[in-house]
C-alpha atoms as a PDB file:
ATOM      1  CA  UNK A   1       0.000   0.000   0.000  1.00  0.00           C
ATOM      2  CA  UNK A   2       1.008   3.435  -0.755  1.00  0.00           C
ATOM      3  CA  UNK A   3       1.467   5.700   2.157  1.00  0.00           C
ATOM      4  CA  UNK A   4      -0.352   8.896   1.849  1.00  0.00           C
ATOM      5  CA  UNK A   5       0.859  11.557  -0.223  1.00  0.00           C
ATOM      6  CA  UNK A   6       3.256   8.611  -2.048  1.00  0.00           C
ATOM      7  CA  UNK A   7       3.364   7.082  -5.422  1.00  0.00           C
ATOM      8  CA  UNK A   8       4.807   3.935  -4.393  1.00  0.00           C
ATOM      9  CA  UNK A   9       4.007   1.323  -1.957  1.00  0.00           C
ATOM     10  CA  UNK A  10       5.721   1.329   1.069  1.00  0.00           C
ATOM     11  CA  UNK A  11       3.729  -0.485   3.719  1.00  0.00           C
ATOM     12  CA  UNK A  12       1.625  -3.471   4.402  1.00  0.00           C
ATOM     13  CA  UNK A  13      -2.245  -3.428   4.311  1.00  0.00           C
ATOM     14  CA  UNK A  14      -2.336  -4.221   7.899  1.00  0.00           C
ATOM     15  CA  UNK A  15      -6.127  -5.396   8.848  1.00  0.00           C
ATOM     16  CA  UNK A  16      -7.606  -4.684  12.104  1.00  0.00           C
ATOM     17  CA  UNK A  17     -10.772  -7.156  13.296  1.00  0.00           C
ATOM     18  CA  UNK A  18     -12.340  -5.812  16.075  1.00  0.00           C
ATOM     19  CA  UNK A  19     -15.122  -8.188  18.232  1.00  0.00           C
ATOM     20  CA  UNK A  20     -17.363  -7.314  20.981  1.00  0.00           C
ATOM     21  CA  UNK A  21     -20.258  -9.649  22.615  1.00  0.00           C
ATOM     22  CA  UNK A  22     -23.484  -8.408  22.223  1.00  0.00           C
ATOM     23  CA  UNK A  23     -26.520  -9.918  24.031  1.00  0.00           C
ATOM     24  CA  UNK A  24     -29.217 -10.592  22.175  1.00  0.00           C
ATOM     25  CA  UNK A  25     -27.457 -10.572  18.758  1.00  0.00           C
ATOM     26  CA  UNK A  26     -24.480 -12.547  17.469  1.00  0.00           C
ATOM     27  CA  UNK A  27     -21.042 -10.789  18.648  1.00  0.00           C
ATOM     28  CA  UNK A  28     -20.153  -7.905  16.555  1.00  0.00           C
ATOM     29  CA  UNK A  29     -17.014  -7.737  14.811  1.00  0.00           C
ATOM     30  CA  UNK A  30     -15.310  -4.670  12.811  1.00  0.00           C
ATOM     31  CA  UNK A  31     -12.613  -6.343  10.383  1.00  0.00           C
ATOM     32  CA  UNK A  32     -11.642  -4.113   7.790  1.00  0.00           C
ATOM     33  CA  UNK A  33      -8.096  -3.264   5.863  1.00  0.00           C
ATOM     34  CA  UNK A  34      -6.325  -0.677   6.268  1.00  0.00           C
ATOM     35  CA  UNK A  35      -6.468   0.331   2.366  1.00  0.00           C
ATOM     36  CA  UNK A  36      -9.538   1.526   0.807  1.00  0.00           C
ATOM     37  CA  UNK A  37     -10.501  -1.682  -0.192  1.00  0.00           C
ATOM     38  CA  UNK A  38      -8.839  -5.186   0.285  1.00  0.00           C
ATOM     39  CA  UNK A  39      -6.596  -6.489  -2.142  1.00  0.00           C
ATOM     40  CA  UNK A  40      -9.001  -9.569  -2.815  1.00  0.00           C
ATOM     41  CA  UNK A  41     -11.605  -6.948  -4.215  1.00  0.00           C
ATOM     42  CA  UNK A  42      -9.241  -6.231  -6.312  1.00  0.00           C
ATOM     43  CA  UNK A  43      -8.779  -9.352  -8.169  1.00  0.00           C
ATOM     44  CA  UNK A  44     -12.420 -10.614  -7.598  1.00  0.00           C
ATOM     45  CA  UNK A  45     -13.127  -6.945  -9.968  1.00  0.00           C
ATOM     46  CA  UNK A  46     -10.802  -8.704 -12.511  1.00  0.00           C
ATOM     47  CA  UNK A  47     -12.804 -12.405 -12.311  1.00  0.00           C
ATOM     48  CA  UNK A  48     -15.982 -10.580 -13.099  1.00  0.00           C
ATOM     49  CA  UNK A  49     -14.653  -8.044 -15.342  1.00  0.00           C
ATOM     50  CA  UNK A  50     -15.648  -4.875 -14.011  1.00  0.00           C
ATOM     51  CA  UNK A  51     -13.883  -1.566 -13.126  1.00  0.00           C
ATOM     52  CA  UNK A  52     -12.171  -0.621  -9.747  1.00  0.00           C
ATOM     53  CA  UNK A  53     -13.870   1.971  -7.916  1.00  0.00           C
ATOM     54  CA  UNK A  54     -12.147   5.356  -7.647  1.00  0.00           C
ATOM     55  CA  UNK A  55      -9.215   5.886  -5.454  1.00  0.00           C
ATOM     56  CA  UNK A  56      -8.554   2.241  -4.772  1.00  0.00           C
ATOM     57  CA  UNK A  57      -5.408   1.426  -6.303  1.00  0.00           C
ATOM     58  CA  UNK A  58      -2.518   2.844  -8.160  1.00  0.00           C
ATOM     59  CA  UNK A  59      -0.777   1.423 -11.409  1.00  0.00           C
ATOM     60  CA  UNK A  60       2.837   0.562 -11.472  1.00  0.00           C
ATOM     61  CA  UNK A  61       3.788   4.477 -12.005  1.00  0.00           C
ATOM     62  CA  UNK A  62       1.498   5.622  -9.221  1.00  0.00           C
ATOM     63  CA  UNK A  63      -1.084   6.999 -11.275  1.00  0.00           C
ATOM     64  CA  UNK A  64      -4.858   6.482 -10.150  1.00  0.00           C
ATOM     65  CA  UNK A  65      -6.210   3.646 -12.257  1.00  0.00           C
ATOM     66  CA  UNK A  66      -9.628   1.875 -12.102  1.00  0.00           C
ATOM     67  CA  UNK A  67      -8.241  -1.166 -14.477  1.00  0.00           C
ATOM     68  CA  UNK A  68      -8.324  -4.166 -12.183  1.00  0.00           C
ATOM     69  CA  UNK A  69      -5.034  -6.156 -14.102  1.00  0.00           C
ATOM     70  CA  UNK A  70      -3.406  -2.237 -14.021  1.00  0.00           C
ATOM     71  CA  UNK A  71      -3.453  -1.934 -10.450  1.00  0.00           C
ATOM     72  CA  UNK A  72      -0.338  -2.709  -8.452  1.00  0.00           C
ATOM     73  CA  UNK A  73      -0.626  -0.527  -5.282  1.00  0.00           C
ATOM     74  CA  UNK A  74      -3.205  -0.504  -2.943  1.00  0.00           C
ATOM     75  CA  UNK A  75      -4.743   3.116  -1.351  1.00  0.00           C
ATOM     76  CA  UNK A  76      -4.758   4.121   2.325  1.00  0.00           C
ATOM     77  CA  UNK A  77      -8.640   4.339   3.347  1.00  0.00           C
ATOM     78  CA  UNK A  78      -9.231   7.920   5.017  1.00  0.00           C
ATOM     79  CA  UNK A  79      -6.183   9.381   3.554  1.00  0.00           C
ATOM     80  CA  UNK A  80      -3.353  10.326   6.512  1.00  0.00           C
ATOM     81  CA  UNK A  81      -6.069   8.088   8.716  1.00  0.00           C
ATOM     82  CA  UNK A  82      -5.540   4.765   7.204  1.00  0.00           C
ATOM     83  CA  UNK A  83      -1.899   5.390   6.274  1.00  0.00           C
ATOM     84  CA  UNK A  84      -1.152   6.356   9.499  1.00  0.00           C
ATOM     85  CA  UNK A  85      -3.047   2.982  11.176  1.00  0.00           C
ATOM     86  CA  UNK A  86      -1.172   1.355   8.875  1.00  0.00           C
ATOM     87  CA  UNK A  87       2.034   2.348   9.695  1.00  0.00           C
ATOM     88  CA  UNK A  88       1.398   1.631  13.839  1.00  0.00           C
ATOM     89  CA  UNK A  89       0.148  -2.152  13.114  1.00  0.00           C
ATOM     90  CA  UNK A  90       2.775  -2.447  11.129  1.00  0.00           C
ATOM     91  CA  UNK A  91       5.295  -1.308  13.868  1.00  0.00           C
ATOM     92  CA  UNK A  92       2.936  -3.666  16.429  1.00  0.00           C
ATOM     93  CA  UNK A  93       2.419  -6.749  14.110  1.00  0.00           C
ATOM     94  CA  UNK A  94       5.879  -7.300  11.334  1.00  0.00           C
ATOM     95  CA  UNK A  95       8.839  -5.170  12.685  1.00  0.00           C
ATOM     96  CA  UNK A  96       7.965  -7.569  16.154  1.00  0.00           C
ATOM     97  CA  UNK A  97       8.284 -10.583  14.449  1.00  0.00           C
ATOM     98  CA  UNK A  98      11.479  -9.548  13.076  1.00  0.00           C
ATOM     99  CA  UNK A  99       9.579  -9.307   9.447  1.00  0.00           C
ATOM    100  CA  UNK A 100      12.311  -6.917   7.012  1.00  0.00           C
ATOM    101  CA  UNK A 101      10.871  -3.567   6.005  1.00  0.00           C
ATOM    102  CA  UNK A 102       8.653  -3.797   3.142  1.00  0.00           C
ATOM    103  CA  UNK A 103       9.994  -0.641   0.801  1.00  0.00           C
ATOM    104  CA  UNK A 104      13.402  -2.176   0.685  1.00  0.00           C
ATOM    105  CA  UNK A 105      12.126  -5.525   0.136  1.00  0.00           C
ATOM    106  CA  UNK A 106      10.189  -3.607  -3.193  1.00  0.00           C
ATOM    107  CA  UNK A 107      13.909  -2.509  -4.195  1.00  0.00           C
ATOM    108  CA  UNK A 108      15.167  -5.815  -4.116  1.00  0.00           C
ATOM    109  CA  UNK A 109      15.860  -6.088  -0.708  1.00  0.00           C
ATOM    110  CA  UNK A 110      16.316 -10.163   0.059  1.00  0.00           C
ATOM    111  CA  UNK A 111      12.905 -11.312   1.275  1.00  0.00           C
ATOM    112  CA  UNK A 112      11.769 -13.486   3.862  1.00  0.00           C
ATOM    113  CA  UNK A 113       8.381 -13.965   5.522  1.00  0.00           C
ATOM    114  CA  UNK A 114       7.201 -14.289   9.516  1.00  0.00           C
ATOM    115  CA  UNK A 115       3.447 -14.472   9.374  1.00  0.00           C
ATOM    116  CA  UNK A 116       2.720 -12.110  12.522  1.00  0.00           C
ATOM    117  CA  UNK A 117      -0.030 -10.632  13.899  1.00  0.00           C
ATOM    118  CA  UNK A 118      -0.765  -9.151  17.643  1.00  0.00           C
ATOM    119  CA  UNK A 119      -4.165 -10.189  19.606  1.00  0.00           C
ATOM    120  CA  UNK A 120      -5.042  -8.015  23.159  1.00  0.00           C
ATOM    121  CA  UNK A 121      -8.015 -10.017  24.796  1.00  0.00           C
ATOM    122  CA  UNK A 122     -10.184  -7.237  27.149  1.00  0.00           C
ATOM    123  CA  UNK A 123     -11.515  -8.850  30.629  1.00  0.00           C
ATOM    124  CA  UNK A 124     -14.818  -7.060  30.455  1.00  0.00           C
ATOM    125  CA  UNK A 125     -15.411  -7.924  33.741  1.00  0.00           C
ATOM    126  CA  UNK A 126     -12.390  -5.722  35.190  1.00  0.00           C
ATOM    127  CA  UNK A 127     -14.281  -2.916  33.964  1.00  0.00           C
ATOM    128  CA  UNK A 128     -18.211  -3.425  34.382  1.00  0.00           C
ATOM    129  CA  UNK A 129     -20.320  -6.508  34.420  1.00  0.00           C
ATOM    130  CA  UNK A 130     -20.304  -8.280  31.298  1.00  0.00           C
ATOM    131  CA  UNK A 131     -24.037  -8.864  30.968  1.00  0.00           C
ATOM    132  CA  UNK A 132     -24.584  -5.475  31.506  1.00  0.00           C
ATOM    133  CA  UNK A 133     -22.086  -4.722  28.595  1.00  0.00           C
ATOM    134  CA  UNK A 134     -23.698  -7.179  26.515  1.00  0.00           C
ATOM    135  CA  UNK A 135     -27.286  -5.592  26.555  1.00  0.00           C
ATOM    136  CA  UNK A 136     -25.877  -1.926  26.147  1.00  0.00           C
ATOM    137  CA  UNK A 137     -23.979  -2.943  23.047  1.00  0.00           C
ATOM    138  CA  UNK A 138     -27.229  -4.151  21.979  1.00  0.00           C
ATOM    139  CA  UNK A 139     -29.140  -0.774  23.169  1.00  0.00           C
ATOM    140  CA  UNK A 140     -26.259   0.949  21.259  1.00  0.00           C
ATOM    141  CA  UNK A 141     -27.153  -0.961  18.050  1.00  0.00           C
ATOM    142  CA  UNK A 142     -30.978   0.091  18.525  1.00  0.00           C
ATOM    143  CA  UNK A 143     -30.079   3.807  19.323  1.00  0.00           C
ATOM    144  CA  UNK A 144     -28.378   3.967  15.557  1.00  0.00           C
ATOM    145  CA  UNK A 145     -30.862   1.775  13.372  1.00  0.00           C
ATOM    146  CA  UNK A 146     -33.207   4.513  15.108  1.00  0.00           C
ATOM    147  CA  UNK A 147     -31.930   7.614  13.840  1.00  0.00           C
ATOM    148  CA  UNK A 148     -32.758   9.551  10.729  1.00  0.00           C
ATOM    149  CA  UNK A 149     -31.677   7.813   7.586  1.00  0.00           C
ATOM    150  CA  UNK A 150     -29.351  10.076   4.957  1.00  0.00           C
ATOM    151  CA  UNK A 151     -30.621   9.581   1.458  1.00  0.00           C
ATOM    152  CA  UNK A 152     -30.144   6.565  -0.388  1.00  0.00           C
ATOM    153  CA  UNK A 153     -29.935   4.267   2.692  1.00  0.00           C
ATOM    154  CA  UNK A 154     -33.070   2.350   3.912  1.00  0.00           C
ATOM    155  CA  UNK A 155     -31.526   1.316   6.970  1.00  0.00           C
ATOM    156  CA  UNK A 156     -28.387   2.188   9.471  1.00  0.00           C
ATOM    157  CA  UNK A 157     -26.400  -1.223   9.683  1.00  0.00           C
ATOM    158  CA  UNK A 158     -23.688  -2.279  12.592  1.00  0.00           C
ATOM    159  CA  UNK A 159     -20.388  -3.351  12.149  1.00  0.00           C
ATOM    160  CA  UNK A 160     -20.044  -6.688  10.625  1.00  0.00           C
ATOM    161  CA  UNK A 161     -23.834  -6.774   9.961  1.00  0.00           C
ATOM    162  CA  UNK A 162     -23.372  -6.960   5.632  1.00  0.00           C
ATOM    163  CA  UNK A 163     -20.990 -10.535   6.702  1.00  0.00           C
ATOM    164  CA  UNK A 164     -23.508 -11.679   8.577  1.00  0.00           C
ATOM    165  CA  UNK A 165     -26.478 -11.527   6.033  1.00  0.00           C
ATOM    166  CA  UNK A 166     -23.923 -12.093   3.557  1.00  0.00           C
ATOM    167  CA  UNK A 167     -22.673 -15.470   5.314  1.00  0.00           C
ATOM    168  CA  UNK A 168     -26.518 -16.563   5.857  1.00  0.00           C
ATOM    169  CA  UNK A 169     -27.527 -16.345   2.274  1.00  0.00           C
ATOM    170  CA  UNK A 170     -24.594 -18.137   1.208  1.00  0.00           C
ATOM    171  CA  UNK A 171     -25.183 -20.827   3.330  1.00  0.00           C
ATOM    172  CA  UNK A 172     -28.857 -20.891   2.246  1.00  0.00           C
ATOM    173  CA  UNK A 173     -28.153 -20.460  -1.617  1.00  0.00           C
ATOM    174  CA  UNK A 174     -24.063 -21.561  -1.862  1.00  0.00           C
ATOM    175  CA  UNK A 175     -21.143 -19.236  -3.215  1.00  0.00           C
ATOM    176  CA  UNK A 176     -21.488 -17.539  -6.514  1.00  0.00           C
ATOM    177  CA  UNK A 177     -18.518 -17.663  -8.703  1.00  0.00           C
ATOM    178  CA  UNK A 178     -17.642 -14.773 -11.620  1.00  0.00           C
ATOM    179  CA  UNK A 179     -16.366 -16.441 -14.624  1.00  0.00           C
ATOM    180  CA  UNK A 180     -12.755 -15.519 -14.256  1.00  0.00           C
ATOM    181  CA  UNK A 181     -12.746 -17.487 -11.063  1.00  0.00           C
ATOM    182  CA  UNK A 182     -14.654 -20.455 -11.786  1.00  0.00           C
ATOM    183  CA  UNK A 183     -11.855 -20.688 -14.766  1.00  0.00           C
ATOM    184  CA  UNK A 184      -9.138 -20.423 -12.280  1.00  0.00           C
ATOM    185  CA  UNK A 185     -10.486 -23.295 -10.386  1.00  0.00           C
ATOM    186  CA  UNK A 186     -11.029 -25.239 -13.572  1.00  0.00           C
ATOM    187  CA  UNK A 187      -7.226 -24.974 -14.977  1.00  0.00           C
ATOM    188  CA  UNK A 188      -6.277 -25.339 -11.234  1.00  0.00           C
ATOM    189  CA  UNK A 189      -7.655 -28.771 -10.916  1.00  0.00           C
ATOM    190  CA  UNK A 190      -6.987 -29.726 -14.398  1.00  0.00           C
ATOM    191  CA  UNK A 191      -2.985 -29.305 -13.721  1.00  0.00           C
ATOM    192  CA  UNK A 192      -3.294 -31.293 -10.429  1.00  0.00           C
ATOM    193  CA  UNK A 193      -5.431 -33.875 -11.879  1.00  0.00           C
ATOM    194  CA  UNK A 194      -8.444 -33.537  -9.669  1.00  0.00           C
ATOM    195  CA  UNK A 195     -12.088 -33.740 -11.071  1.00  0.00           C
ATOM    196  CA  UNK A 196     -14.248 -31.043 -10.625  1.00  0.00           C
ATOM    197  CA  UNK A 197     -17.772 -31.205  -9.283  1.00  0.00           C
ATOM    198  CA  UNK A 198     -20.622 -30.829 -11.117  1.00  0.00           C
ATOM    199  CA  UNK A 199     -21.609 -27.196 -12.075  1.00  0.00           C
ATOM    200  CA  UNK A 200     -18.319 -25.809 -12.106  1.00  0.00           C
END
């Protein structure tokens, strides 16, 4: 990803998840990149053959591009905002793990890989009584789907709520596939010599 104000990429996309428990709902859970949009948007934009949306990604000379198989550097999300999260997970997460710094690695630096990440677990109940948490996340969640709605949104959604109804359907109905992957899949199994099931 390109640090703000950059042409080039200079640090990892470092993702943050985020979960809470919530009482009468499943626990909700904020996991986002760091970059406008994930990488695997990116390349799931290319399967189906559509364009990029503006400001995700730079081509290999920096330049704004909305061409899926153009794009070789990701953009922060908020500008100084995500670059600067960015940079502090990076400090938190790779530089621990003894991970080299990504721009040199870009120049040719040599390259090896630590996969690293950092978890903090919260006792809730150091702080206030856990049930009590539980059912004011929920009164939280009710506060927000309550207020006035900006135009062109029927409804005010919580974190992780789109997964969730997105994880449901596809459990219901299965995973749809764009072309471009389902072809991946297909030469895939073809050059390990595995059969492919029926539909695919």
């Amino acid at each position: 990803m390109a640090p703000f104000g950059a042409r080039a990429a200079g640090l990892h996309n470092s993702p943050i998840a985020i979960s809470v428990p919530a009482g009468k709902r499943p626990p909700v859970t904020l996991d986002m990149a760091t970059s406008v949009a994930a990488g695997g948007k990116l390349t799931l934009a290319s399967d189906k053959g559509i364009p990029l949306g503006r400001d995700w990604a730079l081509d290999e000379e920096g330049n704004p591009t909305t061409h899926p198989e153009a794009a070789r550097i990701l953009v922060p999300s908020g500008g100084p905002k995500g670059s600067g999260l960015a940079f502090m997970f990076q400090c938190l997460t790779s530089l621990m793990a003894g991970n080299p710094l990504f721009a040199p690695v870009l120049q040719g630096a040599p390259k090896t890989h630590s996969q690293n990440s950092v978890v903090a677990a919260v006792d809730i109940s150091l702080f206030t009584d856990p049930q009590d948490y539980a059912a004011s996340v929920d009164t939280l969640i009710n506060c927000l789907r309550e207020l006035p709605r900006a135009d062109g949104h029927s409804e005010i959604l919580y974190p992780g709520e789109p997964e969730l109804r997105t994880a449901e359907d596809r459990e219901a109905n299965g995973i749809p596939l764009p072309p471009g992957t389902v072809q991946k899949l297909r030469e895939t199994a073809s050059r390990l010599a595995i059969d492919t099931p029926d539909g695919l």
